[in-house]
PDB file of N, CA and C in Angstrom:
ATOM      1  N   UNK A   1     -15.442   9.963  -8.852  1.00  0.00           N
ATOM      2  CA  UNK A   1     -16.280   9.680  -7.713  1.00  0.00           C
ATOM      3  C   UNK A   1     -15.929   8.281  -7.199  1.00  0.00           C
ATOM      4  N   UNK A   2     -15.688   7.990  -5.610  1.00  0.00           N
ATOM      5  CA  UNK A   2     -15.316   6.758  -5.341  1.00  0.00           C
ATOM      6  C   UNK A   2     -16.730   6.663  -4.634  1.00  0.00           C
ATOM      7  N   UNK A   3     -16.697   4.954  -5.359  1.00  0.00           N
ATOM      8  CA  UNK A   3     -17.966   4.111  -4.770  1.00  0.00           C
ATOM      9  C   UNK A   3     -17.427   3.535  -3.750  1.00  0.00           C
ATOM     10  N   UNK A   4     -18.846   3.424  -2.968  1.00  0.00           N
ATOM     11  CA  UNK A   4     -19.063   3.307  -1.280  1.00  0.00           C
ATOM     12  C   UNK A   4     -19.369   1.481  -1.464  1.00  0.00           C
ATOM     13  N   UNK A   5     -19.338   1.650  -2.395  1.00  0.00           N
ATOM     14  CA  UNK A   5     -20.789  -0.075  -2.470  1.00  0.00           C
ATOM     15  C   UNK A   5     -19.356  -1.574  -2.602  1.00  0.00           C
ATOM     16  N   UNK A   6     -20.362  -1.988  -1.796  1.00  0.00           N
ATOM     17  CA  UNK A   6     -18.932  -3.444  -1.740  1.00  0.00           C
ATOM     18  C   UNK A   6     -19.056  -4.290  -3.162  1.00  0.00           C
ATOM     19  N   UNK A   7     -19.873  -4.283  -4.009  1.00  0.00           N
ATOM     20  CA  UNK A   7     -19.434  -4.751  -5.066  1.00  0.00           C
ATOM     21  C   UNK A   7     -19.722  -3.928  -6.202  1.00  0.00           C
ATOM     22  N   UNK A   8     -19.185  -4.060  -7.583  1.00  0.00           N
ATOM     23  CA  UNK A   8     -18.800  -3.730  -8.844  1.00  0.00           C
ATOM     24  C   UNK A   8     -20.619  -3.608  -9.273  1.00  0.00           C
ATOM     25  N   UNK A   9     -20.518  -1.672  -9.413  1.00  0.00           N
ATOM     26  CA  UNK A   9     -21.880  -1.624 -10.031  1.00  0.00           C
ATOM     27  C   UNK A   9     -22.310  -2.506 -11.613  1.00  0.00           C
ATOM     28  N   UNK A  10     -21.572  -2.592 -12.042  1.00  0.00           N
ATOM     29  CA  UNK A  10     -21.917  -3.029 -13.385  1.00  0.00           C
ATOM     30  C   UNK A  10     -22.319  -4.836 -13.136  1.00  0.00           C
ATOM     31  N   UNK A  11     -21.863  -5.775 -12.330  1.00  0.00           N
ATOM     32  CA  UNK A  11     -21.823  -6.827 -11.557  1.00  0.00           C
ATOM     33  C   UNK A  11     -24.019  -7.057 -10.819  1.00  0.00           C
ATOM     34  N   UNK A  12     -23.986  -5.929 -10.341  1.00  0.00           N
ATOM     35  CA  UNK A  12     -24.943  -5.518  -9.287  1.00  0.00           C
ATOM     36  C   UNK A  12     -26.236  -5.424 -10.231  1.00  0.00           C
ATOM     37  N   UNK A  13     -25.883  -4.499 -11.614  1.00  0.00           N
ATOM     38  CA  UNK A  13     -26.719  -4.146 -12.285  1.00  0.00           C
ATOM     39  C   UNK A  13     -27.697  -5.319 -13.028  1.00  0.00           C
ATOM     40  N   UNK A  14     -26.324  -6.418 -13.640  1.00  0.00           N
ATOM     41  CA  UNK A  14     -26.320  -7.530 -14.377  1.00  0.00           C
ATOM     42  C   UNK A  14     -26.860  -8.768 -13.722  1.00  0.00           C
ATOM     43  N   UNK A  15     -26.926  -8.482 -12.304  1.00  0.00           N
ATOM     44  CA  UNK A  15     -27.173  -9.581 -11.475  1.00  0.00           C
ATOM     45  C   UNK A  15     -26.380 -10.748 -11.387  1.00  0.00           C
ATOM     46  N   UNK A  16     -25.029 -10.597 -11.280  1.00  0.00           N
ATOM     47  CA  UNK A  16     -23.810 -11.459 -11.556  1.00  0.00           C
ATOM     48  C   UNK A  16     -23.471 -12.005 -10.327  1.00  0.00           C
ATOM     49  N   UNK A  17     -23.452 -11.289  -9.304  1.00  0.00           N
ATOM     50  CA  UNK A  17     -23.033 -11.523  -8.372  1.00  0.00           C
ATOM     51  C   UNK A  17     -24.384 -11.617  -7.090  1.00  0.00           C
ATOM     52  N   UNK A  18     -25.109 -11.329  -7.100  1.00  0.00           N
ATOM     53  CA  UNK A  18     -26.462 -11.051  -6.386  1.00  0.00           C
ATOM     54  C   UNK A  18     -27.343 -11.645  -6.813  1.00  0.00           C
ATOM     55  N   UNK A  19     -28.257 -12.436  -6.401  1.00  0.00           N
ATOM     56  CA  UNK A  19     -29.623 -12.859  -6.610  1.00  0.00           C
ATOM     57  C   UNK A  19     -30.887 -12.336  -6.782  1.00  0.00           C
ATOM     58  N   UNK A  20     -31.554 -12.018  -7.785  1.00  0.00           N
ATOM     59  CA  UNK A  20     -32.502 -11.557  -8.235  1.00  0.00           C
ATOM     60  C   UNK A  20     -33.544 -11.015  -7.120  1.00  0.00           C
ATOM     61  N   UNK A  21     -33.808 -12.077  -6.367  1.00  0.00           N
ATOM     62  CA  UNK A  21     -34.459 -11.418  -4.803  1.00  0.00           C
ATOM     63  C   UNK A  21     -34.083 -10.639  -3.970  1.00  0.00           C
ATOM     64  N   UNK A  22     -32.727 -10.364  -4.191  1.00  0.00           N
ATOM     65  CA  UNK A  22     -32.252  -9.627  -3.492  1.00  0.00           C
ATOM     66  C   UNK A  22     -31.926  -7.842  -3.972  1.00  0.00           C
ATOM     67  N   UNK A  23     -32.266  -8.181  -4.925  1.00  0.00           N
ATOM     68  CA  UNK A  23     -31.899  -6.806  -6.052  1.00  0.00           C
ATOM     69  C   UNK A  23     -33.707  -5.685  -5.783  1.00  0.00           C
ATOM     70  N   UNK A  24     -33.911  -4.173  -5.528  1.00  0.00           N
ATOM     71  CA  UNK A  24     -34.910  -4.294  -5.932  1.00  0.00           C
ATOM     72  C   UNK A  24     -34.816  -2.957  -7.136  1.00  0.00           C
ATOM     73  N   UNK A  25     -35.181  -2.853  -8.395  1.00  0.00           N
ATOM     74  CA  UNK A  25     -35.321  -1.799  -9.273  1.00  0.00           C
ATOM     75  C   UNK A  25     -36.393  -1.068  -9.537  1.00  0.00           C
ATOM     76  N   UNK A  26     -36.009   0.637  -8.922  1.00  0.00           N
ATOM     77  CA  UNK A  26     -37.108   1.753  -8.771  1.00  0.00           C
ATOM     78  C   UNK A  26     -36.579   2.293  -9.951  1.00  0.00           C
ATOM     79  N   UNK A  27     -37.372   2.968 -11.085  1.00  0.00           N
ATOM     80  CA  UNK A  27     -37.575   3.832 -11.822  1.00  0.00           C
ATOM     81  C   UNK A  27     -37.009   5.005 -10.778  1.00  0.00           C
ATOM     82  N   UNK A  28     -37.792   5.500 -10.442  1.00  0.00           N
ATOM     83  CA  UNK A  28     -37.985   6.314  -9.298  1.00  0.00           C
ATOM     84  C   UNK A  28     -38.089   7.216  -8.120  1.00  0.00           C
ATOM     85  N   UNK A  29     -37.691   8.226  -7.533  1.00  0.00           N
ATOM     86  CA  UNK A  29     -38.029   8.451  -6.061  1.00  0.00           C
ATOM     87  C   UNK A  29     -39.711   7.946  -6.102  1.00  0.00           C
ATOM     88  N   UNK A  30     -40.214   7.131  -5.113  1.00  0.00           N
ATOM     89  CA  UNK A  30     -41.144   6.860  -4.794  1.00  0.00           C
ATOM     90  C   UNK A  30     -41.486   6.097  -3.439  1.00  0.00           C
ATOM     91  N   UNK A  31     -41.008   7.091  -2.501  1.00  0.00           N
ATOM     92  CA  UNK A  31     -40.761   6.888  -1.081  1.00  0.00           C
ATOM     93  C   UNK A  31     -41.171   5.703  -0.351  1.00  0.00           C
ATOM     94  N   UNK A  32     -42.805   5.438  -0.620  1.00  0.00           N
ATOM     95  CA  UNK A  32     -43.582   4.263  -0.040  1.00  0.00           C
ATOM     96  C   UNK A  32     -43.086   2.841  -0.064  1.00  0.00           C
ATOM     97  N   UNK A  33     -43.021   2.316  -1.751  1.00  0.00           N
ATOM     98  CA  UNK A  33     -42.387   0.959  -1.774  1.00  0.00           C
ATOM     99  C   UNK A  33     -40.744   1.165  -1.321  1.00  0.00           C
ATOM    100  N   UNK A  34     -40.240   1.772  -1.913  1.00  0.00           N
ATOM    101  CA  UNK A  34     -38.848   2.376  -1.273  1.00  0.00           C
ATOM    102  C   UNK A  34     -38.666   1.715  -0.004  1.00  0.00           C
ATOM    103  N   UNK A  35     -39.022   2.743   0.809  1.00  0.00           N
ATOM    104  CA  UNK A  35     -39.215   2.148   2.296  1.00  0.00           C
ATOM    105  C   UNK A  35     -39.640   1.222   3.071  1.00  0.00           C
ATOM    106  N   UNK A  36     -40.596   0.482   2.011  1.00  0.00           N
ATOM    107  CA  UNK A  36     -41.067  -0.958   2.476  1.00  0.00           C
ATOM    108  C   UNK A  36     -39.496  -1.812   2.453  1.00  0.00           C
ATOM    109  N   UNK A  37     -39.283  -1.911   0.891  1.00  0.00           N
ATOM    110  CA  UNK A  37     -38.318  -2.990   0.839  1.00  0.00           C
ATOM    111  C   UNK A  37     -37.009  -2.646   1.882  1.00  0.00           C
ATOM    112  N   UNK A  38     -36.294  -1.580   1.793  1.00  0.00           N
ATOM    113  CA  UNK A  38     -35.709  -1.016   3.042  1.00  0.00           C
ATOM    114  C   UNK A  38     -35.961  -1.816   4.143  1.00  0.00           C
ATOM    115  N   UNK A  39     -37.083  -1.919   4.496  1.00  0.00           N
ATOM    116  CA  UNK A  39     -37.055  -2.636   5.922  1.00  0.00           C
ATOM    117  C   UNK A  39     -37.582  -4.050   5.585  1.00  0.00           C
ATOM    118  N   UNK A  40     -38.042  -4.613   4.621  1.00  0.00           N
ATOM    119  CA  UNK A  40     -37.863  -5.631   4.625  1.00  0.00           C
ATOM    120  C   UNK A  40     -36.468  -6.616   4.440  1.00  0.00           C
ATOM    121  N   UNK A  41     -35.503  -5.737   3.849  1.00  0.00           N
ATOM    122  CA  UNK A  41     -33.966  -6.308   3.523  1.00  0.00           C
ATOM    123  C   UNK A  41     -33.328  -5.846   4.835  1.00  0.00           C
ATOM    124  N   UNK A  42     -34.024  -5.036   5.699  1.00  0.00           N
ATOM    125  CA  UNK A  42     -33.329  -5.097   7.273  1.00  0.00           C
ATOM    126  C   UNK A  42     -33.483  -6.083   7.876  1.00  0.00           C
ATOM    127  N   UNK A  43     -34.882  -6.509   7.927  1.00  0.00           N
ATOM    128  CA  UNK A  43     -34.870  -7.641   8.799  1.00  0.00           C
ATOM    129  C   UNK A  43     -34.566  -8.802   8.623  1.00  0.00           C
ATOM    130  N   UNK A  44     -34.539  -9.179   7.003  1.00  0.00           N
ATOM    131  CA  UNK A  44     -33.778 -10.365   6.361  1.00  0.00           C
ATOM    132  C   UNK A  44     -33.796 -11.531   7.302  1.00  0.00           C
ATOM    133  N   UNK A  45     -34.939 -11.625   7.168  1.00  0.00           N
ATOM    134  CA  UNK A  45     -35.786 -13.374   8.263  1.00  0.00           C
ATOM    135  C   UNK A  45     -34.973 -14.281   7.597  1.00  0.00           C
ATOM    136  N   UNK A  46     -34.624 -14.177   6.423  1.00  0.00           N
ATOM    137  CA  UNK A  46     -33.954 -15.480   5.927  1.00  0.00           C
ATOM    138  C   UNK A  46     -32.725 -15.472   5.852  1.00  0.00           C
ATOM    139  N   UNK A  47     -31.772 -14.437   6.617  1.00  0.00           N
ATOM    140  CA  UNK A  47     -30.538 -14.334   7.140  1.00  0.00           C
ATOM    141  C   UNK A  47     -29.639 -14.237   5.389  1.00  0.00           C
ATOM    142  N   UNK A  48     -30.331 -13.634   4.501  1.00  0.00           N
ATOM    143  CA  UNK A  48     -29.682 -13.358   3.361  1.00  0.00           C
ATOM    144  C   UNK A  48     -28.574 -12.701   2.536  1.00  0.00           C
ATOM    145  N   UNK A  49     -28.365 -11.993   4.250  1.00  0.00           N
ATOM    146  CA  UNK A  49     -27.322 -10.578   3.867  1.00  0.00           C
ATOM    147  C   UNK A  49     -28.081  -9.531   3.444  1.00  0.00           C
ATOM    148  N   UNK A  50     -29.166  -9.028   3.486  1.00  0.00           N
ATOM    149  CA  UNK A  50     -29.675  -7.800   3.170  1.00  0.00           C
ATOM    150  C   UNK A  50     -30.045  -7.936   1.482  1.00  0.00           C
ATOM    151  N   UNK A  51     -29.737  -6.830   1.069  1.00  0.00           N
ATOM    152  CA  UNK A  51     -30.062  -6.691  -0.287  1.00  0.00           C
ATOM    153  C   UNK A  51     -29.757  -5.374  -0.655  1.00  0.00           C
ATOM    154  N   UNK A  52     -30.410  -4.659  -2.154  1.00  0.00           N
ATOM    155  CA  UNK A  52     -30.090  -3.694  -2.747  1.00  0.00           C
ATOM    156  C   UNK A  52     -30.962  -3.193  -3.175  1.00  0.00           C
ATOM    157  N   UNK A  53     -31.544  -1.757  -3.260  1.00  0.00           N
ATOM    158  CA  UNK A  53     -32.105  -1.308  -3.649  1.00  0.00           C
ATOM    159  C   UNK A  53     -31.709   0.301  -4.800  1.00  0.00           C
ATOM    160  N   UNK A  54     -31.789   0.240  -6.047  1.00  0.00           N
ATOM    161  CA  UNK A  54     -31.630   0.719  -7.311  1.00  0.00           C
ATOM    162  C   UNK A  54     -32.513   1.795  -7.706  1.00  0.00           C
ATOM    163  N   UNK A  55     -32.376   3.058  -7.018  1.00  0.00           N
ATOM    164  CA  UNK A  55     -33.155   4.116  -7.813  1.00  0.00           C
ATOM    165  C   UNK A  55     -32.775   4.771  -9.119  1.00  0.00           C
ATOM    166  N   UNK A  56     -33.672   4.646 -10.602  1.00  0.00           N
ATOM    167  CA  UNK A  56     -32.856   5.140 -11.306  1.00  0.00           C
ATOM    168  C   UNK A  56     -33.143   4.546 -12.712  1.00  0.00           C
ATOM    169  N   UNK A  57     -33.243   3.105 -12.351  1.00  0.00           N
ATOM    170  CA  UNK A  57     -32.694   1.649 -12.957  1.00  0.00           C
ATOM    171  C   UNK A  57     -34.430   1.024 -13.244  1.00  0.00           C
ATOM    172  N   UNK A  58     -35.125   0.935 -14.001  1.00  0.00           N
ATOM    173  CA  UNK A  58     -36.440   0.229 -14.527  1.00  0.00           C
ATOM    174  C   UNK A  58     -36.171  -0.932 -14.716  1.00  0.00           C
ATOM    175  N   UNK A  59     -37.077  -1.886 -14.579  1.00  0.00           N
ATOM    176  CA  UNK A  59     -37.181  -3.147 -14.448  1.00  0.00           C
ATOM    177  C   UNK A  59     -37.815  -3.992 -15.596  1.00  0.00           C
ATOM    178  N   UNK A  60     -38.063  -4.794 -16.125  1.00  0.00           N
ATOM    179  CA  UNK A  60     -39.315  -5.378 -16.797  1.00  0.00           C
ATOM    180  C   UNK A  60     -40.159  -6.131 -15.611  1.00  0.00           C
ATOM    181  N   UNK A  61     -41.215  -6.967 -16.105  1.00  0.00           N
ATOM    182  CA  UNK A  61     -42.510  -7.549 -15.406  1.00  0.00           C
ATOM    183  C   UNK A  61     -41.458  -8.434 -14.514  1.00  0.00           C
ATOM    184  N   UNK A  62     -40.670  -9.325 -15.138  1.00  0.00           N
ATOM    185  CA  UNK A  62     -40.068 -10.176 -14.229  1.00  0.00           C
ATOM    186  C   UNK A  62     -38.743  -9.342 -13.529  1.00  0.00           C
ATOM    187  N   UNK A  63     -38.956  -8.663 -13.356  1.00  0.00           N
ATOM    188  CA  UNK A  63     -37.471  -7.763 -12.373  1.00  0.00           C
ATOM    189  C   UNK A  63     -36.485  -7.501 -13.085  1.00  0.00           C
ATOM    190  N   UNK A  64     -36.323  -7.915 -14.548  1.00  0.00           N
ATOM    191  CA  UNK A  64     -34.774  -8.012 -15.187  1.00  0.00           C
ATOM    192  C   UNK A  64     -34.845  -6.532 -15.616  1.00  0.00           C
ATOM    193  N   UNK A  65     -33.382  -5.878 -15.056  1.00  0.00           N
ATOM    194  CA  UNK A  65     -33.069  -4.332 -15.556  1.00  0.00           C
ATOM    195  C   UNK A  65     -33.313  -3.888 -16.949  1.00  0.00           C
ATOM    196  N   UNK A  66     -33.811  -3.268 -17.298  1.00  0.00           N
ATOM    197  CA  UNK A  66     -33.870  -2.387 -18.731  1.00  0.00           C
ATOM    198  C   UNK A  66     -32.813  -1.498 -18.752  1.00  0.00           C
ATOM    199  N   UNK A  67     -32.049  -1.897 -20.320  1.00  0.00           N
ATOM    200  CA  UNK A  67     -30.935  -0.248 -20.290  1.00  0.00           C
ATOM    201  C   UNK A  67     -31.396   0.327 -21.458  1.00  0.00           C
ATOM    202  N   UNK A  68     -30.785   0.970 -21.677  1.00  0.00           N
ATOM    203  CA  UNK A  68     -29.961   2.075 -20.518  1.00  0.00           C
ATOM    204  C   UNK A  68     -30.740   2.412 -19.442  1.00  0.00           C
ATOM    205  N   UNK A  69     -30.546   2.786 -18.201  1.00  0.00           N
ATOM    206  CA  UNK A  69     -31.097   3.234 -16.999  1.00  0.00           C
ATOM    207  C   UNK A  69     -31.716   4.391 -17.037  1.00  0.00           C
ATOM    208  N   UNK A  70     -32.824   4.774 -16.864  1.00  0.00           N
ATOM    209  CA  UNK A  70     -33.631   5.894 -16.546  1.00  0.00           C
ATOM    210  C   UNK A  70     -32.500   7.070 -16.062  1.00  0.00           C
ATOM    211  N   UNK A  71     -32.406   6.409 -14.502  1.00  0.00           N
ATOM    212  CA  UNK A  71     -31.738   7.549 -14.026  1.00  0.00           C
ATOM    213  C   UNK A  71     -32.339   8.384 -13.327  1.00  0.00           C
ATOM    214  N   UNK A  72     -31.057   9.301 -12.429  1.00  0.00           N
ATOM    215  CA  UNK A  72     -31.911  10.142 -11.354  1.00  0.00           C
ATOM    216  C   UNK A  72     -31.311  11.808 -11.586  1.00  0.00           C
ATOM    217  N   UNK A  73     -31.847  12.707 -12.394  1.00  0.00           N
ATOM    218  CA  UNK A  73     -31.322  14.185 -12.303  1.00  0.00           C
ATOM    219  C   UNK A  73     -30.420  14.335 -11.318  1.00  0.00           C
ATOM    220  N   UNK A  74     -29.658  15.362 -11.924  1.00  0.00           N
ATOM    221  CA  UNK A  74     -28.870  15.896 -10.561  1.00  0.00           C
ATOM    222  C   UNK A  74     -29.742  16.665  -9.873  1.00  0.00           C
ATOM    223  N   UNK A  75     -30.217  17.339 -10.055  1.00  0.00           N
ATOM    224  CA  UNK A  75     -31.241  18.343  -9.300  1.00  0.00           C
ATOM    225  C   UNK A  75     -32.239  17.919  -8.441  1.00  0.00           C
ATOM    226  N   UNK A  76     -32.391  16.508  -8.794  1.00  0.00           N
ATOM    227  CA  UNK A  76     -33.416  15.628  -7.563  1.00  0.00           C
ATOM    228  C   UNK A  76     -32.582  15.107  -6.459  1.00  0.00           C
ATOM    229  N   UNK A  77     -30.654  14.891  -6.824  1.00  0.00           N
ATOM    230  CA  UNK A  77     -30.202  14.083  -5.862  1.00  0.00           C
ATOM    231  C   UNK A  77     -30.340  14.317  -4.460  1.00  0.00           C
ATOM    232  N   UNK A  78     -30.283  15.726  -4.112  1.00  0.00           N
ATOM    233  CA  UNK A  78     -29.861  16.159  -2.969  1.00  0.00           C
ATOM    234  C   UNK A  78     -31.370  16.275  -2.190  1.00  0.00           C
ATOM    235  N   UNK A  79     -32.771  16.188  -2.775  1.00  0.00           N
ATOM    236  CA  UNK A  79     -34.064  16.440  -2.475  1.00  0.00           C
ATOM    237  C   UNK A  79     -33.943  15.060  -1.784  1.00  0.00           C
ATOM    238  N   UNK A  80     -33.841  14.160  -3.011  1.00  0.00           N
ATOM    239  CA  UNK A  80     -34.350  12.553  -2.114  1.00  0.00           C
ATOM    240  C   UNK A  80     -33.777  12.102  -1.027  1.00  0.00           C
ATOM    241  N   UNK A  81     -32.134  12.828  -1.195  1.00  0.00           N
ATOM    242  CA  UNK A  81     -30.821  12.273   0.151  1.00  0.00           C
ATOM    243  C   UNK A  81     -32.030  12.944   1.394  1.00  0.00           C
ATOM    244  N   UNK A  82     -32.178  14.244   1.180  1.00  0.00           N
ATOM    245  CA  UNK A  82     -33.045  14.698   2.346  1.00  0.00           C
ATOM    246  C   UNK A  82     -34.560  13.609   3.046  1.00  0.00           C
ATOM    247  N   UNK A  83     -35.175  13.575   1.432  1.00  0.00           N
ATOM    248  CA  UNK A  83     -36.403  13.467   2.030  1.00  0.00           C
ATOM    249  C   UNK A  83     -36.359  11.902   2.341  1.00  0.00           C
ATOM    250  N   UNK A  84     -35.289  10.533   2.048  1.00  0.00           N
ATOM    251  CA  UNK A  84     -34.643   9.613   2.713  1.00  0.00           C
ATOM    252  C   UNK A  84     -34.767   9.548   4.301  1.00  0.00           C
ATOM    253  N   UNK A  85     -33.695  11.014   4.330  1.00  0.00           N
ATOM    254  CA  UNK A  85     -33.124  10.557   6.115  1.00  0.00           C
ATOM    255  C   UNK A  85     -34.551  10.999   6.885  1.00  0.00           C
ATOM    256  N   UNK A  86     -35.347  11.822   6.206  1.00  0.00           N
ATOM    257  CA  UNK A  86     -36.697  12.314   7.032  1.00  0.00           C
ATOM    258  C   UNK A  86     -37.477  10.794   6.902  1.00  0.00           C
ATOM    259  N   UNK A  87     -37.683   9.907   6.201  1.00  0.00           N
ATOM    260  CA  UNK A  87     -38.823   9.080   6.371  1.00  0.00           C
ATOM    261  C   UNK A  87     -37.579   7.746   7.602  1.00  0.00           C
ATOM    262  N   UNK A  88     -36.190   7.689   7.556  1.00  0.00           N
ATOM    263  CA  UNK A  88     -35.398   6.961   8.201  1.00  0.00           C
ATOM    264  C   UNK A  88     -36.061   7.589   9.619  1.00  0.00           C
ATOM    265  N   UNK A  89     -35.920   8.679   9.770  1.00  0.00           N
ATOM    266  CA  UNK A  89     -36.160   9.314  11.265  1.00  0.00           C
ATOM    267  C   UNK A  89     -37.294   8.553  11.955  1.00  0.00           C
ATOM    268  N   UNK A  90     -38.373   8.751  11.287  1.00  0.00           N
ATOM    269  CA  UNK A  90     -39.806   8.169  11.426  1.00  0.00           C
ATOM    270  C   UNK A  90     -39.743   6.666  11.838  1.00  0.00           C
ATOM    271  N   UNK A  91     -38.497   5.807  11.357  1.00  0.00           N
ATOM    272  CA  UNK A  91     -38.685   4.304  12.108  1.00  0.00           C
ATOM    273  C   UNK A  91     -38.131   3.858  13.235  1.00  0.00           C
ATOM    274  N   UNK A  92     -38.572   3.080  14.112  1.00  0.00           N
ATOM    275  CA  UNK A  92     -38.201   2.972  15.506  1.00  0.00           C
ATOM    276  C   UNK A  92     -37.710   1.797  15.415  1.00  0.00           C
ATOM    277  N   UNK A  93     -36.443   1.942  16.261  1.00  0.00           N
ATOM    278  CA  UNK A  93     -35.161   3.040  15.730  1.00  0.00           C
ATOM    279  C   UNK A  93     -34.898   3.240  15.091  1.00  0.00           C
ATOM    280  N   UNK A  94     -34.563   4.368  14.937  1.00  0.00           N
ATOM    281  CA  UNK A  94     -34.593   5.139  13.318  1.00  0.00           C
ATOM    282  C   UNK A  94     -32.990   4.319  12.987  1.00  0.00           C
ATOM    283  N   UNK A  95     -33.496   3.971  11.931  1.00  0.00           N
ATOM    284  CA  UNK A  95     -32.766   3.182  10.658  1.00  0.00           C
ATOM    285  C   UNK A  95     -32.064   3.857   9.694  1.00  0.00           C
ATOM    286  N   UNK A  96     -30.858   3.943   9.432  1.00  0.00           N
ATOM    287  CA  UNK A  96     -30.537   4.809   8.141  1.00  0.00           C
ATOM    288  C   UNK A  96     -29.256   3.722   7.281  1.00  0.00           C
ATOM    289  N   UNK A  97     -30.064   3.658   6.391  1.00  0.00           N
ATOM    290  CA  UNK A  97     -29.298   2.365   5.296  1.00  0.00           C
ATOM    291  C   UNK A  97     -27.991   3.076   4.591  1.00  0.00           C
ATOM    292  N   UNK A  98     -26.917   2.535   4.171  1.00  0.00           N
ATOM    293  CA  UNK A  98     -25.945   3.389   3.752  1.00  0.00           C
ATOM    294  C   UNK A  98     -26.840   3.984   2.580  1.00  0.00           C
ATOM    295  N   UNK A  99     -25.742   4.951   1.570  1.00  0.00           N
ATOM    296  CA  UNK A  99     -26.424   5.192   0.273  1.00  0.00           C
ATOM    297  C   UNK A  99     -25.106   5.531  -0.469  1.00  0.00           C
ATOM    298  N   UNK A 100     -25.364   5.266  -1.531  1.00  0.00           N
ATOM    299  CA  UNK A 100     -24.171   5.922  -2.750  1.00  0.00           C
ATOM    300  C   UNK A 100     -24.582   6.065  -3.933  1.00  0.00           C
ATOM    301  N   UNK A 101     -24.141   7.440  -4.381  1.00  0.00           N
ATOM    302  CA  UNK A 101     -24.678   7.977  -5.639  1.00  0.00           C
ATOM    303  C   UNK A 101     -23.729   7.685  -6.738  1.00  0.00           C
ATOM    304  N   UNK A 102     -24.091   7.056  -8.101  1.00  0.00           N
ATOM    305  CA  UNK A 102     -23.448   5.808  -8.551  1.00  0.00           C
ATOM    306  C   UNK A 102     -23.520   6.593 -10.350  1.00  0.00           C
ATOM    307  N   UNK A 103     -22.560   6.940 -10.733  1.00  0.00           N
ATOM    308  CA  UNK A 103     -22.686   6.818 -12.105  1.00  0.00           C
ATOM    309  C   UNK A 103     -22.368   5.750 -13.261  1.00  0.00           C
ATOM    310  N   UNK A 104     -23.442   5.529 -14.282  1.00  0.00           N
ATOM    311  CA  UNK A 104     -23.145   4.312 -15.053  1.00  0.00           C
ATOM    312  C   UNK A 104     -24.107   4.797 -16.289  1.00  0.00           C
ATOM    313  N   UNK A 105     -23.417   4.778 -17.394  1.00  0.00           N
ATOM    314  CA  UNK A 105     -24.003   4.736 -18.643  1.00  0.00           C
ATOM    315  C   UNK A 105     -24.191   6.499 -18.584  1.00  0.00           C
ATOM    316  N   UNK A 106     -23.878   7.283 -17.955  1.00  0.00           N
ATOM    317  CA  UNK A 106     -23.935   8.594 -17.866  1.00  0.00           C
ATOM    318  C   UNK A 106     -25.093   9.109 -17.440  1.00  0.00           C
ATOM    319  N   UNK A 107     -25.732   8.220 -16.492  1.00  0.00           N
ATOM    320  CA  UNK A 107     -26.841   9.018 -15.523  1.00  0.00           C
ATOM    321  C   UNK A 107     -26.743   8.403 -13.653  1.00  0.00           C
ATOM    322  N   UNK A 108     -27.053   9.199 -13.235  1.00  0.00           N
ATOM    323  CA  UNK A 108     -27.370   8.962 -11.514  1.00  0.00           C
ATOM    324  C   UNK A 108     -28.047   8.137 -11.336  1.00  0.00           C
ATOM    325  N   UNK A 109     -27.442   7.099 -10.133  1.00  0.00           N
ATOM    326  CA  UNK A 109     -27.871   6.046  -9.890  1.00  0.00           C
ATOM    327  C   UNK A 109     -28.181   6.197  -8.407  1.00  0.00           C
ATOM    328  N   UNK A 110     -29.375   5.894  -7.813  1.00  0.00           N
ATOM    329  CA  UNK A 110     -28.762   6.143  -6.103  1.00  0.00           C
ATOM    330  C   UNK A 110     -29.288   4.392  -5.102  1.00  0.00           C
ATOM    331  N   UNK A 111     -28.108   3.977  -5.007  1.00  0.00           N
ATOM    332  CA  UNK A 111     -27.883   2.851  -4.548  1.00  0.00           C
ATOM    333  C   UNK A 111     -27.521   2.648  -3.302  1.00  0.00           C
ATOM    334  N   UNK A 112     -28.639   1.738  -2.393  1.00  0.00           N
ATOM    335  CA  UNK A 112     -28.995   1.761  -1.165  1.00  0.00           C
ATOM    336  C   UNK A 112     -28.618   0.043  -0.882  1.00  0.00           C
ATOM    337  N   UNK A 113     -27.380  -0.169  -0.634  1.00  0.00           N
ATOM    338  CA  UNK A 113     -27.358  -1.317  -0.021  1.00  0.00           C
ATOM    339  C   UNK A 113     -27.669  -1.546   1.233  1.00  0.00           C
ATOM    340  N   UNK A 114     -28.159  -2.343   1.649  1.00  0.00           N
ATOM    341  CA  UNK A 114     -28.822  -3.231   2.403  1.00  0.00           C
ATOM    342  C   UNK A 114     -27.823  -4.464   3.176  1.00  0.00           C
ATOM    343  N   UNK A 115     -26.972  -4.376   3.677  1.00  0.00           N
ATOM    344  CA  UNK A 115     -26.468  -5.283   4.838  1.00  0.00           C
ATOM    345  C   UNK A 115     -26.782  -5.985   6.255  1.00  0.00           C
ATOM    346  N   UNK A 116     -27.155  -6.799   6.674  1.00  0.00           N
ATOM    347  CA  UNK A 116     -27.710  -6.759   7.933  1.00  0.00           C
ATOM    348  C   UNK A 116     -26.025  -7.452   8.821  1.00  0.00           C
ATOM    349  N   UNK A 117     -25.243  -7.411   7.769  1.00  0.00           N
ATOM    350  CA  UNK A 117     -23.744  -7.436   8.384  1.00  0.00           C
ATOM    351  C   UNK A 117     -22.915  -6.995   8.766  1.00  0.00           C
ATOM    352  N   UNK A 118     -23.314  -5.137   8.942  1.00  0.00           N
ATOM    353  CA  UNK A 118     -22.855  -4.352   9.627  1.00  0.00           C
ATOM    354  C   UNK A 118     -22.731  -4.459  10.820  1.00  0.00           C
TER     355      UNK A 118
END
C-alpha cells in the first residue's frame, strides 16, 4: 500500500517531526470531535500548517500515543470513508480533508492530514 501522507507514519506517530498540538488521537470513528478538530486545523488562525488527525491510535490524559494502536477493522473502513464525505458535504463549502488508510503494527490506521498549504 503506498502512503498518501507527506511524512513517515512511524515519525507522525512518535511525534518526531510534528508538534503535539498539532497531532489529534481518536480511539475511534466518533464523527462529532472528529469534525470539530477538522475544521479547526482548517482554519489554522495561527498559520501552523494544519495538522493531523489519527483514527485508530488512543492517547493518554496528556495526548501521548499508547501502543500498540487500537486500530480501525477492515469492515468499518469503507463505512467511515462514506460517512466522512457525508458530514464534509454538510460544511459550507463543503470541505474534504485528504485521507489515507495507513498500516502500522498490523492494524488500520485512518489518517487525515490537515494542510492549509494546499
Amino acid at each position: 500500500m503506498n502512503s498518501k501522507l507527506p511524512i513517515n507514519l512511524e515519525n507522525l506517530l512518535r511525534q518526531r517531526k510534528v508538534e503535539g498540538d498539532r497531532i489529534e488521537y481518536k480511539k475511534g470513528w466518533n464523527p462529532d470531535p472528529i469534525m470539530r478538530t477538522l475544521c479547526a486545523f482548517a482554519n489554522d488562525f495561527e498559520n501552523l500548517g494544519g495538522g493531523y488527525v489519527i483514527i485508530g491510535q488512543d492517547c493518554d490524559d496528556t495526548g501521548v500515543p499508547l501502543f500498540p494502536p487500537a486500530g480501525v477493522p477492515d469492515n468499518q473502513l469503507d463505512g467511515i470513508q462514506r460517512e466522512l464525505l457525508g458530514y464534509c458535504n454538510q460544511i459550507r463549502p463543503p470541505y474534504f480533508p485528504l485521507l489515507s488508510v495507513e498500516r502500522f503494527a498490523d492494524c488500520n490506521l485512518i489518517v487525515l492530514p490537515e494542510s492549509t498549504n494546499r
